[in-house]
PDB file of N, CA and C in Angstrom:
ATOM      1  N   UNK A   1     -38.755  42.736 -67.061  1.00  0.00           N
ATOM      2  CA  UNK A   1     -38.125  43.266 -68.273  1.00  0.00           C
ATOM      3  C   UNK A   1     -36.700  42.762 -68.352  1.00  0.00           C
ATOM      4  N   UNK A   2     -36.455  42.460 -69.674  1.00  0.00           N
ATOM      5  CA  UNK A   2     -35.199  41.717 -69.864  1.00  0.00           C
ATOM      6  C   UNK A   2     -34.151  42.654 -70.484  1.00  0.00           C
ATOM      7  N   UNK A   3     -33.557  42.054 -70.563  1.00  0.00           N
ATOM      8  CA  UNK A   3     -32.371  42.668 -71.819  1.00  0.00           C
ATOM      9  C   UNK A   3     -30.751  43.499 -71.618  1.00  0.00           C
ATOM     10  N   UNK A   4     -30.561  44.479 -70.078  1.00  0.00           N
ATOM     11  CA  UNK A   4     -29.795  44.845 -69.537  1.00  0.00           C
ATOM     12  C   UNK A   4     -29.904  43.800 -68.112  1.00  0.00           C
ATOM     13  N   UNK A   5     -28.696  43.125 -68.046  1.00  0.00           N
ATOM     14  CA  UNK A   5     -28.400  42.301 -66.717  1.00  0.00           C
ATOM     15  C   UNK A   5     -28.289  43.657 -65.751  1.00  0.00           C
ATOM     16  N   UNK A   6     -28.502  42.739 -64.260  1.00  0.00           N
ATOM     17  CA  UNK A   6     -28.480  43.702 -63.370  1.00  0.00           C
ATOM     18  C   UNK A   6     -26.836  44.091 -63.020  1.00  0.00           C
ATOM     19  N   UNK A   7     -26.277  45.028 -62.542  1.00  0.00           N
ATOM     20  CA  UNK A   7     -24.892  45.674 -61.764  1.00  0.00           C
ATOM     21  C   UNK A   7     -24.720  44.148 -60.838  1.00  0.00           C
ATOM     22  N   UNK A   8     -25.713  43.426 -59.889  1.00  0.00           N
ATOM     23  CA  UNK A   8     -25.386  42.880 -58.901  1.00  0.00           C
ATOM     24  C   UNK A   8     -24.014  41.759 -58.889  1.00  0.00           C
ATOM     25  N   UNK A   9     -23.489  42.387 -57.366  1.00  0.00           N
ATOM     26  CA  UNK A   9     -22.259  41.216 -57.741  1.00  0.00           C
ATOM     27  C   UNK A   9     -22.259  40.413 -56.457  1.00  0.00           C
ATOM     28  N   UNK A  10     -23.442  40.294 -56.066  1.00  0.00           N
ATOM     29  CA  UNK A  10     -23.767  38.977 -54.957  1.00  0.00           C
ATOM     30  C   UNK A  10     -23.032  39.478 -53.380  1.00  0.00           C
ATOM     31  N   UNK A  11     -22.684  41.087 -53.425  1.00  0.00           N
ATOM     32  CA  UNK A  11     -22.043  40.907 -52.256  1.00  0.00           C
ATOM     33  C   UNK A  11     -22.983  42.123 -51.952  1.00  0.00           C
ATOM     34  N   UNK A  12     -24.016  41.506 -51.029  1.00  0.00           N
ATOM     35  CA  UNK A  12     -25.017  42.833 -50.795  1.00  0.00           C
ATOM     36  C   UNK A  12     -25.361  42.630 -49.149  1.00  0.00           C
ATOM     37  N   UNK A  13     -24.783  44.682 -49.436  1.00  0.00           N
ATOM     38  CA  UNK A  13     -24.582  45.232 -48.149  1.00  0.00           C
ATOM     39  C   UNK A  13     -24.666  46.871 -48.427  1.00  0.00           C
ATOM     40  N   UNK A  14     -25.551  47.362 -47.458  1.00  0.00           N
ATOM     41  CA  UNK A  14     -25.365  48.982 -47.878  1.00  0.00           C
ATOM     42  C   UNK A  14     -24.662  49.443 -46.896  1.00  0.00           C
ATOM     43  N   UNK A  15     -24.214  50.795 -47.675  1.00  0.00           N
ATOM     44  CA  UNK A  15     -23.483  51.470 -46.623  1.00  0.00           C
ATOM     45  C   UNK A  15     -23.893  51.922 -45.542  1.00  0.00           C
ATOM     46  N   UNK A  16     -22.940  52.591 -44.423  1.00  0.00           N
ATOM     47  CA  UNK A  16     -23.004  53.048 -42.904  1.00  0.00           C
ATOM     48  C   UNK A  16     -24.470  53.571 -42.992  1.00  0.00           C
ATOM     49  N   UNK A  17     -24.627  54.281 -44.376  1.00  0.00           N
ATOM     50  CA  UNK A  17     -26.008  55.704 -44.322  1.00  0.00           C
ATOM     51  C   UNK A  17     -27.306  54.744 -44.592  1.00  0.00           C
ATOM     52  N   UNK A  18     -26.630  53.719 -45.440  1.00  0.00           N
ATOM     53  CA  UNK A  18     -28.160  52.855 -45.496  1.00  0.00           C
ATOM     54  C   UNK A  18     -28.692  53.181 -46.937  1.00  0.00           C
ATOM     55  N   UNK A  19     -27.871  53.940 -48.420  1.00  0.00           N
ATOM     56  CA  UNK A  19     -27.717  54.223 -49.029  1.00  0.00           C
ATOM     57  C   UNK A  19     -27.918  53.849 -50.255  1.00  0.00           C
ATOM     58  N   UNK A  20     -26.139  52.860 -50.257  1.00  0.00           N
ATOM     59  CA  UNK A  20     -25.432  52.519 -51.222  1.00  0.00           C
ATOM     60  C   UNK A  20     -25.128  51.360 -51.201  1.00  0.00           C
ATOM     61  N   UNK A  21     -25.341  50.245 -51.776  1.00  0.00           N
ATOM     62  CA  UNK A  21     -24.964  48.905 -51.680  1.00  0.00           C
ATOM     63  C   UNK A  21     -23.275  49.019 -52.042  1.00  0.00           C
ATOM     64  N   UNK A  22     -22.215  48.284 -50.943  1.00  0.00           N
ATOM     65  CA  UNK A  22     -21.105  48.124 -51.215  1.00  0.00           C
ATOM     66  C   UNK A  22     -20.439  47.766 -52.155  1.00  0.00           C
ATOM     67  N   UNK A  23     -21.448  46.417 -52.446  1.00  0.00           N
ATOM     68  CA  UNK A  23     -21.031  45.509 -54.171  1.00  0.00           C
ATOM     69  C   UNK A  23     -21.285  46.138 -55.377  1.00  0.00           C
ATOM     70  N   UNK A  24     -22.369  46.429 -55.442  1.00  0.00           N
ATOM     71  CA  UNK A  24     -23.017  46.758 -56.842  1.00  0.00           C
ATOM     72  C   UNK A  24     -22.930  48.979 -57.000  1.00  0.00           C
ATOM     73  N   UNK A  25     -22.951  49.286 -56.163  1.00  0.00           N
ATOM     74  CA  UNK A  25     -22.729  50.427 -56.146  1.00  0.00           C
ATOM     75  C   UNK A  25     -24.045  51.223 -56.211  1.00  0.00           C
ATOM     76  N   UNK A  26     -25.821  50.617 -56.354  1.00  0.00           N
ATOM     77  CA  UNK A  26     -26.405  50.901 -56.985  1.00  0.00           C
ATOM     78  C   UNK A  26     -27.244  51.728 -55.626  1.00  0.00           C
ATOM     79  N   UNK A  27     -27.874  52.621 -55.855  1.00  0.00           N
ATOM     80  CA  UNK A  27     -28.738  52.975 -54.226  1.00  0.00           C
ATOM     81  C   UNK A  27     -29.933  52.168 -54.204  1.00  0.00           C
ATOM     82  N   UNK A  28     -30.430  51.891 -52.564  1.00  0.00           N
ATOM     83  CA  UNK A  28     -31.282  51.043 -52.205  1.00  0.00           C
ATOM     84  C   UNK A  28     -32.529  51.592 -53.387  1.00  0.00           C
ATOM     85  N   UNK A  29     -32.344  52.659 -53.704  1.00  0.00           N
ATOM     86  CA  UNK A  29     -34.021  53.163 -54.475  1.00  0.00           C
ATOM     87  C   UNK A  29     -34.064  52.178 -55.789  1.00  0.00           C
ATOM     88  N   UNK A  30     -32.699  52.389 -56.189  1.00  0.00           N
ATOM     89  CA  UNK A  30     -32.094  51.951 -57.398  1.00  0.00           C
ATOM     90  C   UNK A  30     -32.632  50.114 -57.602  1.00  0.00           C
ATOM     91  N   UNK A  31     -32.280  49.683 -56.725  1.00  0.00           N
ATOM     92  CA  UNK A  31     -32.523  48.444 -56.026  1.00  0.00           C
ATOM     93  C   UNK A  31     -33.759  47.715 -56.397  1.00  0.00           C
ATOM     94  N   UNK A  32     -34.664  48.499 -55.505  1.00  0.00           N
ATOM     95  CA  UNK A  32     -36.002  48.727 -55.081  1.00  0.00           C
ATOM     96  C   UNK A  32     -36.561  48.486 -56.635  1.00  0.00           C
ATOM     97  N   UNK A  33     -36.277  49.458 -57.585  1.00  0.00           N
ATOM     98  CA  UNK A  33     -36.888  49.978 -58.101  1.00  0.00           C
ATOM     99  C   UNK A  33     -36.630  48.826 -59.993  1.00  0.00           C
ATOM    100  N   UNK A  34     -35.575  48.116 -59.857  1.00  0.00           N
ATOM    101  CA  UNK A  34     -34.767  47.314 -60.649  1.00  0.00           C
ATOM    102  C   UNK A  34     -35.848  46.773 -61.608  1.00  0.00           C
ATOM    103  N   UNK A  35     -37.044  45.549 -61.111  1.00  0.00           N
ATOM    104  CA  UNK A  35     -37.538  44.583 -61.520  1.00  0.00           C
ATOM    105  C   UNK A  35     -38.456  45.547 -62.553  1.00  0.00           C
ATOM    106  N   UNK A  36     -38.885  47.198 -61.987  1.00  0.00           N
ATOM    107  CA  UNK A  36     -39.798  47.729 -62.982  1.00  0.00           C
ATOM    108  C   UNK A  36     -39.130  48.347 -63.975  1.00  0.00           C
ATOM    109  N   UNK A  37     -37.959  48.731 -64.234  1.00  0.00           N
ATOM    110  CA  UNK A  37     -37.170  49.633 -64.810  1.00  0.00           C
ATOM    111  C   UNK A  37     -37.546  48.945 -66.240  1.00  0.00           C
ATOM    112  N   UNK A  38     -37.338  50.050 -67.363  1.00  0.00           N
ATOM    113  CA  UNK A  38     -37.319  49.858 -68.798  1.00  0.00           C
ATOM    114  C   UNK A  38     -35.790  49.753 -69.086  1.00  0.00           C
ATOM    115  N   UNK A  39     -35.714  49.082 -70.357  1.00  0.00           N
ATOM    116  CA  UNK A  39     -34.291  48.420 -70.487  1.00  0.00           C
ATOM    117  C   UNK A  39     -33.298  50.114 -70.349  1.00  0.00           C
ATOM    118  N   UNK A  40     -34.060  51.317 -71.341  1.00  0.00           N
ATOM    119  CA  UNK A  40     -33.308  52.237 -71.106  1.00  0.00           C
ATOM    120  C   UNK A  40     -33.133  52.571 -69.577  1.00  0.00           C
ATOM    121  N   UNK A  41     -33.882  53.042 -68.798  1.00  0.00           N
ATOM    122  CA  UNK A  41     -33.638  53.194 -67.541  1.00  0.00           C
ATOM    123  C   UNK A  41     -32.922  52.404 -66.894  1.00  0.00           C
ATOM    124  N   UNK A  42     -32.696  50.877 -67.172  1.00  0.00           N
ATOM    125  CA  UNK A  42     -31.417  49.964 -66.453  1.00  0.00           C
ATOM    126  C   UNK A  42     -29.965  50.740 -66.864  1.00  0.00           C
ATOM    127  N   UNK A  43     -30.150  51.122 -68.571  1.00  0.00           N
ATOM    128  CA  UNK A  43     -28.546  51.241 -68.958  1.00  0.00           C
ATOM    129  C   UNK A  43     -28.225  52.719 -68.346  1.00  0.00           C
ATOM    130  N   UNK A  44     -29.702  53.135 -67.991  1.00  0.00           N
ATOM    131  CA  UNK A  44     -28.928  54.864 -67.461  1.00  0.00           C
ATOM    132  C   UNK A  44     -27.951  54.375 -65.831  1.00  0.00           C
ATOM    133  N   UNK A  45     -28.643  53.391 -65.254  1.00  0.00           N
ATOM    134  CA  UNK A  45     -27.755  52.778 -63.965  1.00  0.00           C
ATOM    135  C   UNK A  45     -26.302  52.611 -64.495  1.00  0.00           C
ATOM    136  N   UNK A  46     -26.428  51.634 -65.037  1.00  0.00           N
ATOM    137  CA  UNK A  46     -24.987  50.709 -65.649  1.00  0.00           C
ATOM    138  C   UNK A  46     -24.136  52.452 -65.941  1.00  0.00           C
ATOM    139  N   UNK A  47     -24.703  53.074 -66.551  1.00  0.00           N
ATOM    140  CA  UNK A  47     -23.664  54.115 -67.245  1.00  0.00           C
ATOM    141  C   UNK A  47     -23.647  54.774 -66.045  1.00  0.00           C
ATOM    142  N   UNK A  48     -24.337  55.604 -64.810  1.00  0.00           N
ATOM    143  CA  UNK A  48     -24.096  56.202 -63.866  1.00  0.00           C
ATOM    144  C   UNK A  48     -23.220  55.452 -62.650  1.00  0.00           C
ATOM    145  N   UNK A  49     -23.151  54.223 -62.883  1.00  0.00           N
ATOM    146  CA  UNK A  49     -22.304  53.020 -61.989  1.00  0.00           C
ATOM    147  C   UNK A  49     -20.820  53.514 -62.586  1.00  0.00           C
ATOM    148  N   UNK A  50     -21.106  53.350 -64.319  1.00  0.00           N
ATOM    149  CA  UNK A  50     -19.432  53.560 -64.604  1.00  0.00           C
ATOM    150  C   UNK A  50     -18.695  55.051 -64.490  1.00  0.00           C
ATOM    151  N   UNK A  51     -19.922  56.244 -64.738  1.00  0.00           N
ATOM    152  CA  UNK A  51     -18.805  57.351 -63.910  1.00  0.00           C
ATOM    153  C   UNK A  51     -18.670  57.481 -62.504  1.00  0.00           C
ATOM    154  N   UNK A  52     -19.315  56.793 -61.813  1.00  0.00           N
ATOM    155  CA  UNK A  52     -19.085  56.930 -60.673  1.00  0.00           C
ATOM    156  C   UNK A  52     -17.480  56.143 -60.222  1.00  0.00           C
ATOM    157  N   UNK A  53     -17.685  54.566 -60.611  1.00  0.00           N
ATOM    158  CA  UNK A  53     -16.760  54.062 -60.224  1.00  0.00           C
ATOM    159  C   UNK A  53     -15.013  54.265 -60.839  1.00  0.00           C
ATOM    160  N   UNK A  54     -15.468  54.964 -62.310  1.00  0.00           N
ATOM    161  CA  UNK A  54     -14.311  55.045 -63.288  1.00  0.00           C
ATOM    162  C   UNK A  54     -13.787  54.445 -63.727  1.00  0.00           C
TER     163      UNK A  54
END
């Protein structure tokens, strides 16, 4: 599925917990789960990336 690019910013590494990718901010489920997501379900990432990060 096309249409929302992914968060990724090529620097992939999760955190201490095994979690949270350092770069992209996104969780491994999040990750995992990318290639099936519907375009809405990508932008709910992108928008939960931006309150998180601020």
């Amino acid at each position: 599925m096309g249409g929302v690019r992914s968060p990724c910013t090529d620097v992939c590494a999760l955190d201490p917990e095994g979690v949270t990718c350092t770069g992209c901010g996104r969780t491994s489920a999040e990750i995992a789960a990318w290639p099936a997501m519907t375009p809405i379900e990508r932008a709910a990432v992108h928008l939960r990336l931006r309150d998180v990060r601020g």
